[in-house]
PDB file of N, CA and C in Angstrom:
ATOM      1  N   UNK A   1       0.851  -1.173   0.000  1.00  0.00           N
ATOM      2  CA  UNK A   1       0.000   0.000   0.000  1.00  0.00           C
ATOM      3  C   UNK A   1       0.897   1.236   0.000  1.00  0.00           C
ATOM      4  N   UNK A   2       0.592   2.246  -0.954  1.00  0.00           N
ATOM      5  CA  UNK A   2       1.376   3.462  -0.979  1.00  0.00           C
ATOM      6  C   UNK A   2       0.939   4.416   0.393  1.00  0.00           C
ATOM      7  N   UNK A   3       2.199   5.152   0.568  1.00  0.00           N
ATOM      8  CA  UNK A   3       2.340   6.109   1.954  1.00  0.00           C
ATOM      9  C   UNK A   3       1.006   6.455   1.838  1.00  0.00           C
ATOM     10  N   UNK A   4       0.534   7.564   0.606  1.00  0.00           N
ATOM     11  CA  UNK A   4      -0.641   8.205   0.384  1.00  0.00           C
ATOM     12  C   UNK A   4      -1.884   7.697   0.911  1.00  0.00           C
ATOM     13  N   UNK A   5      -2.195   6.044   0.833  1.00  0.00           N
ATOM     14  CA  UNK A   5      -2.955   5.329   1.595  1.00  0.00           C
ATOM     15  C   UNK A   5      -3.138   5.264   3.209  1.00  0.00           C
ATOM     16  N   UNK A   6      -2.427   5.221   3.249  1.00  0.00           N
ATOM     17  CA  UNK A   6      -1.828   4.757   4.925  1.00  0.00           C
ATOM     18  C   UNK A   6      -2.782   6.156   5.966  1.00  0.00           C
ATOM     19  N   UNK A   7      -2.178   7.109   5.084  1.00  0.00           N
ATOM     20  CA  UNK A   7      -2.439   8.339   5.724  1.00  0.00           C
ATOM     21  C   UNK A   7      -3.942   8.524   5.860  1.00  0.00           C
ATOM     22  N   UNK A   8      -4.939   7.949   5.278  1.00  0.00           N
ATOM     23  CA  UNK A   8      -6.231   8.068   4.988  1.00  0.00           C
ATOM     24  C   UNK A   8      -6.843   6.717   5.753  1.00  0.00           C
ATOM     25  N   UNK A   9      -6.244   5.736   5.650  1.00  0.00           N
ATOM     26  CA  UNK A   9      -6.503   4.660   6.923  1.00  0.00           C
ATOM     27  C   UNK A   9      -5.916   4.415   8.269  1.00  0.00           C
ATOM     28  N   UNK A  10      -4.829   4.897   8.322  1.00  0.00           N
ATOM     29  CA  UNK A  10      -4.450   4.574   9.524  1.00  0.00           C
ATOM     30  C   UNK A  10      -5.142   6.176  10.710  1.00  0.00           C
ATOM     31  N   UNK A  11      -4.815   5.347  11.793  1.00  0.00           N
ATOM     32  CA  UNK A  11      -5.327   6.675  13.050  1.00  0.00           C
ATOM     33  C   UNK A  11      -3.440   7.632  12.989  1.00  0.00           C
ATOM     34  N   UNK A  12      -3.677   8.857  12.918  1.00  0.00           N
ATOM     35  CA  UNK A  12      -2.714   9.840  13.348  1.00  0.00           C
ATOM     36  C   UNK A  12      -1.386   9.485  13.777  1.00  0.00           C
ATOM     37  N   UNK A  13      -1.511   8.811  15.114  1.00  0.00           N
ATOM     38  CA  UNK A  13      -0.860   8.382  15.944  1.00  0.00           C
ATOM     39  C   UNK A  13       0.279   7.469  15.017  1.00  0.00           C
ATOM     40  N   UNK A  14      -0.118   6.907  14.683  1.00  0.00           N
ATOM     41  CA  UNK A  14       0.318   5.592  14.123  1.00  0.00           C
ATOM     42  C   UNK A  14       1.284   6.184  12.694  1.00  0.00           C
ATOM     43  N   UNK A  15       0.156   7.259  11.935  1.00  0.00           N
ATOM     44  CA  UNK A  15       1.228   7.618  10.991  1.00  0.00           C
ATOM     45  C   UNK A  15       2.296   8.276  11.445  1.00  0.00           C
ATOM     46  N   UNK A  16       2.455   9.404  12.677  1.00  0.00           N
ATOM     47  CA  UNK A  16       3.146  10.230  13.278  1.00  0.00           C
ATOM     48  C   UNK A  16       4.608   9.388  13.623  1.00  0.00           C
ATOM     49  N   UNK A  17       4.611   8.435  13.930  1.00  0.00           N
ATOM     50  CA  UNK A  17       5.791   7.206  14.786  1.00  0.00           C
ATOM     51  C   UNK A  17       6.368   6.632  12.910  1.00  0.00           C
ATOM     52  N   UNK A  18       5.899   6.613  12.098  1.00  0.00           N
ATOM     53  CA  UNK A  18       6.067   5.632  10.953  1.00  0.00           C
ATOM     54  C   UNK A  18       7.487   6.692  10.143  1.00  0.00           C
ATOM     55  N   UNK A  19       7.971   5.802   9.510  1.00  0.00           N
ATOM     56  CA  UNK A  19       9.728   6.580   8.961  1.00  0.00           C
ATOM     57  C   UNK A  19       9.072   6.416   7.274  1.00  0.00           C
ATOM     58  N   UNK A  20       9.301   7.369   6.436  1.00  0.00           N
ATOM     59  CA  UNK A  20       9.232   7.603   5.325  1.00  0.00           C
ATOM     60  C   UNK A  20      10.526   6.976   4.384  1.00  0.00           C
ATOM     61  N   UNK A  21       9.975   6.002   3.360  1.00  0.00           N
ATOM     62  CA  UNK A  21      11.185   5.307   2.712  1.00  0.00           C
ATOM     63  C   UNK A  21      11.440   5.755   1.769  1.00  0.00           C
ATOM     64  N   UNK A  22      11.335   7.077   1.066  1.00  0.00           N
ATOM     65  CA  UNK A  22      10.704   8.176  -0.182  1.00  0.00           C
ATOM     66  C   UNK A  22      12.874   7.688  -0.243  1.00  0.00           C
ATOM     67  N   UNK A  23      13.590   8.385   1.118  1.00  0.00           N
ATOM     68  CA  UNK A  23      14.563   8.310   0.703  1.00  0.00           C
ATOM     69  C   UNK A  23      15.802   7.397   0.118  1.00  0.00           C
ATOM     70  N   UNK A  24      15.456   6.137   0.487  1.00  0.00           N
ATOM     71  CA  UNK A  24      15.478   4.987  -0.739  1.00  0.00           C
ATOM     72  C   UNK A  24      14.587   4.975  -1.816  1.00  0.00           C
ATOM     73  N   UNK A  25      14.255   5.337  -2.144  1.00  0.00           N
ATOM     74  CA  UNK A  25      13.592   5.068  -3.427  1.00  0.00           C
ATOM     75  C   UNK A  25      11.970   4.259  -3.405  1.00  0.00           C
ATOM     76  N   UNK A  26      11.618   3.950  -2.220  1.00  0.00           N
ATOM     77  CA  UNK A  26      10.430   3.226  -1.765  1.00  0.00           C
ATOM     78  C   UNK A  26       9.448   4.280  -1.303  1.00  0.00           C
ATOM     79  N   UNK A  27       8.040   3.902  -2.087  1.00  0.00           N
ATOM     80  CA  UNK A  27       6.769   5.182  -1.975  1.00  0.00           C
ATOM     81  C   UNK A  27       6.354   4.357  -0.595  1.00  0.00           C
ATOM     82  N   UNK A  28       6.863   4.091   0.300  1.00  0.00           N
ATOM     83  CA  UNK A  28       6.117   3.162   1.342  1.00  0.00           C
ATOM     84  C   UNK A  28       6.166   3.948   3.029  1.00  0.00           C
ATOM     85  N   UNK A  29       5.650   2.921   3.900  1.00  0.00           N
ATOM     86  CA  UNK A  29       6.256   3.838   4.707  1.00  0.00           C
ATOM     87  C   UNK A  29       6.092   2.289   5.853  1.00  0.00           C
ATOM     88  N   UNK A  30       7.002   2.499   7.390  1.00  0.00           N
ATOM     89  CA  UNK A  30       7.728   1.837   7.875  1.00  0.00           C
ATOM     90  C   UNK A  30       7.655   1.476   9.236  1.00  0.00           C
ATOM     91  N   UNK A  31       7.595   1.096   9.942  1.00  0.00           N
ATOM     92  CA  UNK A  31       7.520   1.618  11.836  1.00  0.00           C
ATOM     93  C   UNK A  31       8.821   0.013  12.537  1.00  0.00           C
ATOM     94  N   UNK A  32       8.716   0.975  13.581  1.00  0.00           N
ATOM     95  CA  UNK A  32       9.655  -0.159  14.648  1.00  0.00           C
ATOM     96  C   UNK A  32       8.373  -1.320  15.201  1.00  0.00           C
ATOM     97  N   UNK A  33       9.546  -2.012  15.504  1.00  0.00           N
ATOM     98  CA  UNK A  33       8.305  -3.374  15.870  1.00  0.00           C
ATOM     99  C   UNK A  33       7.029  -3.364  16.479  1.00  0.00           C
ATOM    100  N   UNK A  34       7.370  -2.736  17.528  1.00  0.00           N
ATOM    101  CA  UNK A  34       5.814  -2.355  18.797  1.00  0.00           C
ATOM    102  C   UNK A  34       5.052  -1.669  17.601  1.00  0.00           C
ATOM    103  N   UNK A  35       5.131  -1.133  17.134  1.00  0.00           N
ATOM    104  CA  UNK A  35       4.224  -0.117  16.344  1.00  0.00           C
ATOM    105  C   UNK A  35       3.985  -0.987  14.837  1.00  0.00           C
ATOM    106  N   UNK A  36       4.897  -1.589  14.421  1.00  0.00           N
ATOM    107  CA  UNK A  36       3.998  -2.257  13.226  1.00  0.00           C
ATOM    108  C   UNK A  36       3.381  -3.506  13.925  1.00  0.00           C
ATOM    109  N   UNK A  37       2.917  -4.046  14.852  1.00  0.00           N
ATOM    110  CA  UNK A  37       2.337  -4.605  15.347  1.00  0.00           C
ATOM    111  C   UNK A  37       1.426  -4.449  15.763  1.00  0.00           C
ATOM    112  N   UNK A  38       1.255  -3.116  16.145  1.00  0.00           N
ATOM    113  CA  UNK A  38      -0.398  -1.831  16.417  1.00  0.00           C
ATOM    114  C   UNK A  38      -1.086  -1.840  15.105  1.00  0.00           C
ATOM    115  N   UNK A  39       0.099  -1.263  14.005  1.00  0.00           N
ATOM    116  CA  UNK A  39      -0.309  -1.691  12.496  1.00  0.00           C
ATOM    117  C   UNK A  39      -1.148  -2.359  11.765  1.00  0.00           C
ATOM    118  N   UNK A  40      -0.348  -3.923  12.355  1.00  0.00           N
ATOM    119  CA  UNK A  40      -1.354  -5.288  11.273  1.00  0.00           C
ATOM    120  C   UNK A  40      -2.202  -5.490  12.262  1.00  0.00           C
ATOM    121  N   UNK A  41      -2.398  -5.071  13.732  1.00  0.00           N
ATOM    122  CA  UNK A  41      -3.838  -5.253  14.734  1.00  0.00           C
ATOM    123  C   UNK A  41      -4.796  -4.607  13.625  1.00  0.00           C
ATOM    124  N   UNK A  42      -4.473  -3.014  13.284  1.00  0.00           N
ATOM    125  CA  UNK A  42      -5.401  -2.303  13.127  1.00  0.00           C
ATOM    126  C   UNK A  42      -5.933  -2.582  11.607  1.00  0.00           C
ATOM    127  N   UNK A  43      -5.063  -2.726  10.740  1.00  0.00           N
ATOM    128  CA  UNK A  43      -6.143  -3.349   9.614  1.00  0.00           C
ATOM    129  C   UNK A  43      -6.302  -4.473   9.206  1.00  0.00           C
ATOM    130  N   UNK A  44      -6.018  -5.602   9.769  1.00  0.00           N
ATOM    131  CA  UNK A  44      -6.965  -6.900  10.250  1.00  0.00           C
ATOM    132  C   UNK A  44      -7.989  -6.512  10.482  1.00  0.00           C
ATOM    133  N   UNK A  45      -7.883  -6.109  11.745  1.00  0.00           N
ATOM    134  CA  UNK A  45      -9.368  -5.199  12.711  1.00  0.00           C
ATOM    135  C   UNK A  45     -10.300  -4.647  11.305  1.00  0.00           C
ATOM    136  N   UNK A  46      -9.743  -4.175  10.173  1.00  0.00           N
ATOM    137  CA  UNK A  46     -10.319  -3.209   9.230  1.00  0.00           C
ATOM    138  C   UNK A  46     -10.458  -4.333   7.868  1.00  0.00           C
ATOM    139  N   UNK A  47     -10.476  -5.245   8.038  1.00  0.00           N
ATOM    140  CA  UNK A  47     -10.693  -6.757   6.865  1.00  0.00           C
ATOM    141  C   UNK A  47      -9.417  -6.731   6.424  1.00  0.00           C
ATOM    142  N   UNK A  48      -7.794  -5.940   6.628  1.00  0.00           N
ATOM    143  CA  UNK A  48      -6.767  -6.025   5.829  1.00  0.00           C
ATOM    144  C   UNK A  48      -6.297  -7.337   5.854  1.00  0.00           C
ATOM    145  N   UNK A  49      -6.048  -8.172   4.523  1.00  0.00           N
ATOM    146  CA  UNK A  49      -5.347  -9.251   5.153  1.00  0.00           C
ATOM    147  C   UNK A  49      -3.509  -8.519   4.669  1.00  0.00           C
ATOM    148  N   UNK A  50      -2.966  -9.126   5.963  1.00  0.00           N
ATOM    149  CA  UNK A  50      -1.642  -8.739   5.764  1.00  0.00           C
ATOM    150  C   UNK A  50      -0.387  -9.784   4.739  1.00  0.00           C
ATOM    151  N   UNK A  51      -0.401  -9.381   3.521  1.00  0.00           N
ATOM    152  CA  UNK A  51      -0.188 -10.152   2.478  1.00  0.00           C
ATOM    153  C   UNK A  51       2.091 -10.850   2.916  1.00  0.00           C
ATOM    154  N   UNK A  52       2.367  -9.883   3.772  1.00  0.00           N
ATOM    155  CA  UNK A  52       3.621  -9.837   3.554  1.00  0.00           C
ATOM    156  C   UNK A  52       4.167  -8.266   3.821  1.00  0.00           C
ATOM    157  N   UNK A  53       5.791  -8.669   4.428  1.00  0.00           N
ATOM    158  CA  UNK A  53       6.292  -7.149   4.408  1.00  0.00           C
ATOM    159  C   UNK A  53       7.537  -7.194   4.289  1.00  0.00           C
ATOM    160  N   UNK A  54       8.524  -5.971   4.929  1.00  0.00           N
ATOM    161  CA  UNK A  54       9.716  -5.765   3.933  1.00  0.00           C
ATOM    162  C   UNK A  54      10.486  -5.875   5.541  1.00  0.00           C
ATOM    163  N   UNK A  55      12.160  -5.212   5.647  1.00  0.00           N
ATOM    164  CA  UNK A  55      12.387  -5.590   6.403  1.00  0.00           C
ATOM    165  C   UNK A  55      13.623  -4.487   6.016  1.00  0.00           C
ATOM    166  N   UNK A  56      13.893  -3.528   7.037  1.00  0.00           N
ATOM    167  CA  UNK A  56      15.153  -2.210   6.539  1.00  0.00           C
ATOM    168  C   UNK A  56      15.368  -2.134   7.617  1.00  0.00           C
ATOM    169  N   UNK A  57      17.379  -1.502   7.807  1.00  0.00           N
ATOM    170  CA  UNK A  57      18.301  -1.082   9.371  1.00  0.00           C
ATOM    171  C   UNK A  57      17.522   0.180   9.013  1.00  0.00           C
ATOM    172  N   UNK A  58      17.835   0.126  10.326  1.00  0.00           N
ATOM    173  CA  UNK A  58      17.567   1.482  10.683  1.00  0.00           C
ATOM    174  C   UNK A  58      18.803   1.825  11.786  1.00  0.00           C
ATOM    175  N   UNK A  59      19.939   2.868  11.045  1.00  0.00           N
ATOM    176  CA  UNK A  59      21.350   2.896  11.460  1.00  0.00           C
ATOM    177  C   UNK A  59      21.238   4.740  11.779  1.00  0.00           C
ATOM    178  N   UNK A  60      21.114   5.299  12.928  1.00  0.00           N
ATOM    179  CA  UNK A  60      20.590   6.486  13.208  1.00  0.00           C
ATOM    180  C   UNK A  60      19.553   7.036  12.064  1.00  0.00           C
ATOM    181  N   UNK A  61      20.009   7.836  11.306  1.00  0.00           N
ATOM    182  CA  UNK A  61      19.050   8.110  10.163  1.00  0.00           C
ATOM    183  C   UNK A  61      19.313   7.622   8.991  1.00  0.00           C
ATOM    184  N   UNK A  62      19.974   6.929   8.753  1.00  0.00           N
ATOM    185  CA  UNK A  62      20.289   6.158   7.774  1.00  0.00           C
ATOM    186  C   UNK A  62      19.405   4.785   7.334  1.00  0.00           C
ATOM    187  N   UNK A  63      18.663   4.587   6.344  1.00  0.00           N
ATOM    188  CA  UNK A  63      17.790   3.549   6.066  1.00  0.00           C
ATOM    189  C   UNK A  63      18.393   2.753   5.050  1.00  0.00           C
ATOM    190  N   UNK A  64      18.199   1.285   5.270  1.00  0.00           N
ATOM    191  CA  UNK A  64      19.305   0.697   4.284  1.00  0.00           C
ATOM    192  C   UNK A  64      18.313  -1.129   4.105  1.00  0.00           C
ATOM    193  N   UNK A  65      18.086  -1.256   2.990  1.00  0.00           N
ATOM    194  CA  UNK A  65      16.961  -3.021   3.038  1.00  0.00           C
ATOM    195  C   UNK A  65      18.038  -3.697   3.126  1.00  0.00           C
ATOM    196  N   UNK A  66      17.552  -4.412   3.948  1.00  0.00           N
ATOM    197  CA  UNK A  66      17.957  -5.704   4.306  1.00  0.00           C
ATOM    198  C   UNK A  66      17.820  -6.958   3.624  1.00  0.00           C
ATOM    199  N   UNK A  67      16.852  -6.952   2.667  1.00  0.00           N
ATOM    200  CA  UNK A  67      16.137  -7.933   1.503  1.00  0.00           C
ATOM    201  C   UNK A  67      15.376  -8.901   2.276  1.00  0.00           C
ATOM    202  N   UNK A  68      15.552  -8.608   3.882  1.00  0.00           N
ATOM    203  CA  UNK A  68      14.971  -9.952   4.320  1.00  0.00           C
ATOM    204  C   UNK A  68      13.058  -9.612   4.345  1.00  0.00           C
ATOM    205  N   UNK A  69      12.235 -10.672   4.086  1.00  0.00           N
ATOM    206  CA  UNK A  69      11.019 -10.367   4.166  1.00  0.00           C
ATOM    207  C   UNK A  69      10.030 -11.701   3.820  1.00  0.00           C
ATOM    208  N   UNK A  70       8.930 -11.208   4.802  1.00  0.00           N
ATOM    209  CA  UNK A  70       8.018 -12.561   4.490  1.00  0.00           C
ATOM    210  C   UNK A  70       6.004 -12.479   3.782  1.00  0.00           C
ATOM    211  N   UNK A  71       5.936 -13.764   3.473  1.00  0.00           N
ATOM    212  CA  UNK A  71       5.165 -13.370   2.639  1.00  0.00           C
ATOM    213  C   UNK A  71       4.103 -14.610   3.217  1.00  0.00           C
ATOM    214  N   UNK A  72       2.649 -14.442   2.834  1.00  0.00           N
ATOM    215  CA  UNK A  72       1.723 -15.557   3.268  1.00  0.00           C
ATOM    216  C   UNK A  72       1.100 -16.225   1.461  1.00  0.00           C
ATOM    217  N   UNK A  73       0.816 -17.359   1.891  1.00  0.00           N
ATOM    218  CA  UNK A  73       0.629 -17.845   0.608  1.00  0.00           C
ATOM    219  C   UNK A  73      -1.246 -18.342   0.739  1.00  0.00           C
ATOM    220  N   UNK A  74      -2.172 -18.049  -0.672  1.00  0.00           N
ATOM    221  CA  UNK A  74      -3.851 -18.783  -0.132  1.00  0.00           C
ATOM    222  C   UNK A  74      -3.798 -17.481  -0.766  1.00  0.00           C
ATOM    223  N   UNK A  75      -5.438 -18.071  -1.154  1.00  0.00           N
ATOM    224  CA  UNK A  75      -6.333 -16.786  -1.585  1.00  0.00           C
ATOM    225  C   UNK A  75      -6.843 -15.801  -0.717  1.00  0.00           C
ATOM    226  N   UNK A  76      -7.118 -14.305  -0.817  1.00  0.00           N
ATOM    227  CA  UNK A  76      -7.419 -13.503   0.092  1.00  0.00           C
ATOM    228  C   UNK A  76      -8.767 -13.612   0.162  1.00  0.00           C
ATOM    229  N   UNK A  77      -8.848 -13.840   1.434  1.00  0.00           N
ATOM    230  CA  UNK A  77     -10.511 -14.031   1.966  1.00  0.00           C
ATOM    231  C   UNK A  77     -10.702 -13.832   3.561  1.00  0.00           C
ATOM    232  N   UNK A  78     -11.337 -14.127   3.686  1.00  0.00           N
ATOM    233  CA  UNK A  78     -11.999 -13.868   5.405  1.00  0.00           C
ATOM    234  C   UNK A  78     -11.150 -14.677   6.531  1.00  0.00           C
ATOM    235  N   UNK A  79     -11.138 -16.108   5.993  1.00  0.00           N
ATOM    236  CA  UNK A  79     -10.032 -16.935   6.952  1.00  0.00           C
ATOM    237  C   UNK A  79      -8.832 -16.729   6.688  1.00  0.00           C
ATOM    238  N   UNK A  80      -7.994 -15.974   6.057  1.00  0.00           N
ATOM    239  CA  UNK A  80      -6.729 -15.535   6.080  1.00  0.00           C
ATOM    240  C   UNK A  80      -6.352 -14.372   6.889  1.00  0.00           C
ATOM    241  N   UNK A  81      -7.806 -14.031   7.526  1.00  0.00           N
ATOM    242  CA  UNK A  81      -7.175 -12.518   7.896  1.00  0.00           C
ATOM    243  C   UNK A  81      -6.213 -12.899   9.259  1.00  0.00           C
ATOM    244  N   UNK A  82      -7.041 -14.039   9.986  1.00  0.00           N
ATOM    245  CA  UNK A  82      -6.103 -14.389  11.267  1.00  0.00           C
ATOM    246  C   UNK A  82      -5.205 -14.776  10.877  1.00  0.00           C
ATOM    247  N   UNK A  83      -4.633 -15.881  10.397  1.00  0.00           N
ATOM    248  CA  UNK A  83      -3.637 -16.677   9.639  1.00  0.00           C
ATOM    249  C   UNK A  83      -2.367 -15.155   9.316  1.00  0.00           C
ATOM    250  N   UNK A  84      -2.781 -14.305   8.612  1.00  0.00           N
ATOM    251  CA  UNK A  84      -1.866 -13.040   8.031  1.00  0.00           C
ATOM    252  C   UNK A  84      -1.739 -12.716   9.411  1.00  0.00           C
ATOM    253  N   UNK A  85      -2.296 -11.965  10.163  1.00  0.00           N
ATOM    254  CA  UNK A  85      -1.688 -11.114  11.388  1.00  0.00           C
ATOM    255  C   UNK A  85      -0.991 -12.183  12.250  1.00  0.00           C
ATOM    256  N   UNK A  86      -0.969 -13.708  12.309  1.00  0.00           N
ATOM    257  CA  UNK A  86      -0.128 -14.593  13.412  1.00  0.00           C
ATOM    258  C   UNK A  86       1.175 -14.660  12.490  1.00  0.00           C
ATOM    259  N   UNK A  87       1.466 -14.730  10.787  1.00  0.00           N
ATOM    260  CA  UNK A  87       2.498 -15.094  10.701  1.00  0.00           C
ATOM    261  C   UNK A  87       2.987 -13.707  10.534  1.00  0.00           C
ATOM    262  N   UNK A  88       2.701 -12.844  10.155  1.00  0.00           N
ATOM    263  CA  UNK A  88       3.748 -11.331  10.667  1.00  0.00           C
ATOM    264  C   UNK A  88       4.017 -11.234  11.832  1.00  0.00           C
ATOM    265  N   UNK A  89       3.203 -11.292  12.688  1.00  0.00           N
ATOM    266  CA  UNK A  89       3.611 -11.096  13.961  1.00  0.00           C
ATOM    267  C   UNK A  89       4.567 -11.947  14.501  1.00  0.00           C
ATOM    268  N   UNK A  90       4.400 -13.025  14.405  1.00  0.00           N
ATOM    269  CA  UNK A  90       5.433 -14.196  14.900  1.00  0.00           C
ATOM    270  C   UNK A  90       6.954 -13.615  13.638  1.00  0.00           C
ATOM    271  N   UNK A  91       6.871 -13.695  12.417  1.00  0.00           N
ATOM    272  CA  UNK A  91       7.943 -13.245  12.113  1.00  0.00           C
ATOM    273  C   UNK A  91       8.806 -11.973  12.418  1.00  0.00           C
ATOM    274  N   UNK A  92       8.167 -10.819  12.660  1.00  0.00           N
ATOM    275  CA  UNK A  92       8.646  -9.659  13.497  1.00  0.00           C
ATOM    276  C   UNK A  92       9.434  -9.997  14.902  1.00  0.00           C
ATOM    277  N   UNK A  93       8.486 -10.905  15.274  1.00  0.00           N
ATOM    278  CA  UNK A  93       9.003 -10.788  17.071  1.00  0.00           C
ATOM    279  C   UNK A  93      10.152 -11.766  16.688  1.00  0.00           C
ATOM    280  N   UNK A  94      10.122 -13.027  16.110  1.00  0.00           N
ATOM    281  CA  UNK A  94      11.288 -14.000  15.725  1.00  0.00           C
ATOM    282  C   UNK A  94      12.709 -12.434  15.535  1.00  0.00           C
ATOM    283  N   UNK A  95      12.371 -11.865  14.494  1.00  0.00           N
ATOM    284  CA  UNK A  95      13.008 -11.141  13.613  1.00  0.00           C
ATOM    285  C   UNK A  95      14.139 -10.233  14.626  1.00  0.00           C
ATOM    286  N   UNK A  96      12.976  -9.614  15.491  1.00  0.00           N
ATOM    287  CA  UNK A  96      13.852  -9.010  16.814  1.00  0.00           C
ATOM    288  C   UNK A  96      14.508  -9.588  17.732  1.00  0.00           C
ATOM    289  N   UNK A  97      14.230 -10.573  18.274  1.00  0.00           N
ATOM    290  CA  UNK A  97      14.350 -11.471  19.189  1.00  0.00           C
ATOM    291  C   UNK A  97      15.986 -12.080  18.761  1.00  0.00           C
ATOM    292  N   UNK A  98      15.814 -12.309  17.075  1.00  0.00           N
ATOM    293  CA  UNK A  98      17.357 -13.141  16.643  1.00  0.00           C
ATOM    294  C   UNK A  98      18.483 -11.862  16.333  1.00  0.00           C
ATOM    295  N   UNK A  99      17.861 -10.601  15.845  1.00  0.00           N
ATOM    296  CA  UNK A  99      18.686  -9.507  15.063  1.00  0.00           C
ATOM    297  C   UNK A  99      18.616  -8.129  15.959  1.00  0.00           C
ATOM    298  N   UNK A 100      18.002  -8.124  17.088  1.00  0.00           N
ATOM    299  CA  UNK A 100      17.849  -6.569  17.800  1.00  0.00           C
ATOM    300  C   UNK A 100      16.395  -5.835  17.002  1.00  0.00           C
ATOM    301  N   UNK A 101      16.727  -4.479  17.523  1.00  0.00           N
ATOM    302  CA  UNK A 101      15.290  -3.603  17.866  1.00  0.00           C
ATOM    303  C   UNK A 101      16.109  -2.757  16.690  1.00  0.00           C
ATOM    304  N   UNK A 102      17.225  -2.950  15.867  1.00  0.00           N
ATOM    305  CA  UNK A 102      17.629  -1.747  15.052  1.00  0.00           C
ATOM    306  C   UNK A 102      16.663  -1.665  13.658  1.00  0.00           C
ATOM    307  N   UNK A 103      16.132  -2.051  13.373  1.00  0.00           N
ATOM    308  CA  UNK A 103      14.988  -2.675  12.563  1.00  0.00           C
ATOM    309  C   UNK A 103      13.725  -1.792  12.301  1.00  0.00           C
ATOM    310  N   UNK A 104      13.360  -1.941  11.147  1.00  0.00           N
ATOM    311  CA  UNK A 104      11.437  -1.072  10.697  1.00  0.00           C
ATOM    312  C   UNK A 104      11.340  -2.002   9.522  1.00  0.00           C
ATOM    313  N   UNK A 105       9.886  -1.948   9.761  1.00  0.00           N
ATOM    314  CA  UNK A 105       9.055  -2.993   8.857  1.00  0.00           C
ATOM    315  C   UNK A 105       8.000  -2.098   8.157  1.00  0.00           C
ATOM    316  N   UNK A 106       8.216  -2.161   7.011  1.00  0.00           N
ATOM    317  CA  UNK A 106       6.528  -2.175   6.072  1.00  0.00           C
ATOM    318  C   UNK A 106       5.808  -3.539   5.857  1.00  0.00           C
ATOM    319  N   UNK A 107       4.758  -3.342   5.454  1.00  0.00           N
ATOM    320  CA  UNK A 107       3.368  -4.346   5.355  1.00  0.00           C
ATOM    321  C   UNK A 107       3.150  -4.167   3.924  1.00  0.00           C
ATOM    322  N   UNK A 108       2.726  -5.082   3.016  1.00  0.00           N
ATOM    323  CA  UNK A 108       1.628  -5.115   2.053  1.00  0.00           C
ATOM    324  C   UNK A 108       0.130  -5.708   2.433  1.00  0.00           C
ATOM    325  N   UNK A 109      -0.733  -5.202   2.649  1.00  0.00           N
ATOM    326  CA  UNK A 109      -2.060  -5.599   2.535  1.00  0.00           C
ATOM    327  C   UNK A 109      -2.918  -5.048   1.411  1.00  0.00           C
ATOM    328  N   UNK A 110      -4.168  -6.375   1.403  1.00  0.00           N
ATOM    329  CA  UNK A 110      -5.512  -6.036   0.690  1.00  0.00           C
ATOM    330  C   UNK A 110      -6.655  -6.366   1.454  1.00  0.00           C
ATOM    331  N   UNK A 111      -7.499  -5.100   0.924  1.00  0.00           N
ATOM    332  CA  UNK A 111      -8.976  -5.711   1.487  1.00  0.00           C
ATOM    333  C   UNK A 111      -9.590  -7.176   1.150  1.00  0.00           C
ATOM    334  N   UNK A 112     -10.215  -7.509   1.998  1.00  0.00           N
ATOM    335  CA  UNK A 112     -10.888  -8.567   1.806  1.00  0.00           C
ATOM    336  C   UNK A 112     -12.111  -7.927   1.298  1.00  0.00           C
TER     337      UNK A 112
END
């Protein structure tokens, strides 16, 4: 989903904390773990199924991909929406847990 989106679905809060990837070359946008985890709550909560996301250091202000990233496989429908928010989530927290908190994640989702 492009930044432009985000800003029109997500609550304030949420965009306010999120890092802009304009300066790599990515129309996307990004948050630290606790917060992309508020993220895929909130548009699950909103039918998003969370298709997959990306995975960038975050080295003071310096943003740099990592290439690492995961993805869910099935057609998008109603029973994927749980299925999408357990395997991001479990891959995030894995993600921190093995590599540190230096880390921001984007999401791809679609409506169901």
């Amino acid at each position: 989903m492009k930044n432009s989106n985000y800003n029109s679905l997500l609550p304030e809060e949420l965009i306010k904390r999120s890092y802009n990837l304009e300066s790599i070359g990515i129309s996307e946008i990004a948050w630290k773990s606790e917060d992309i985890i508020k993220v895929i709550d909130f548009l699950v909560d909103k039918k998003y199924v969370i298709l997959g996301g990306d995975v960038y250091s975050l080295n003071g202000n310096i943003l740099e991909s990592t290439y690492d990233s995961w993805y869910i496989d099935g057609s998008v429908n109603q029973s994927l929406l749980e299925d999408s928010r357990k395997k991001a989530c479990e891959y995030i927290n894995k993600y921190v847990k093995n590599n540190g908190n230096y880390y921001i994640y984007s999401v791809v989702c679609q409506l169901v």
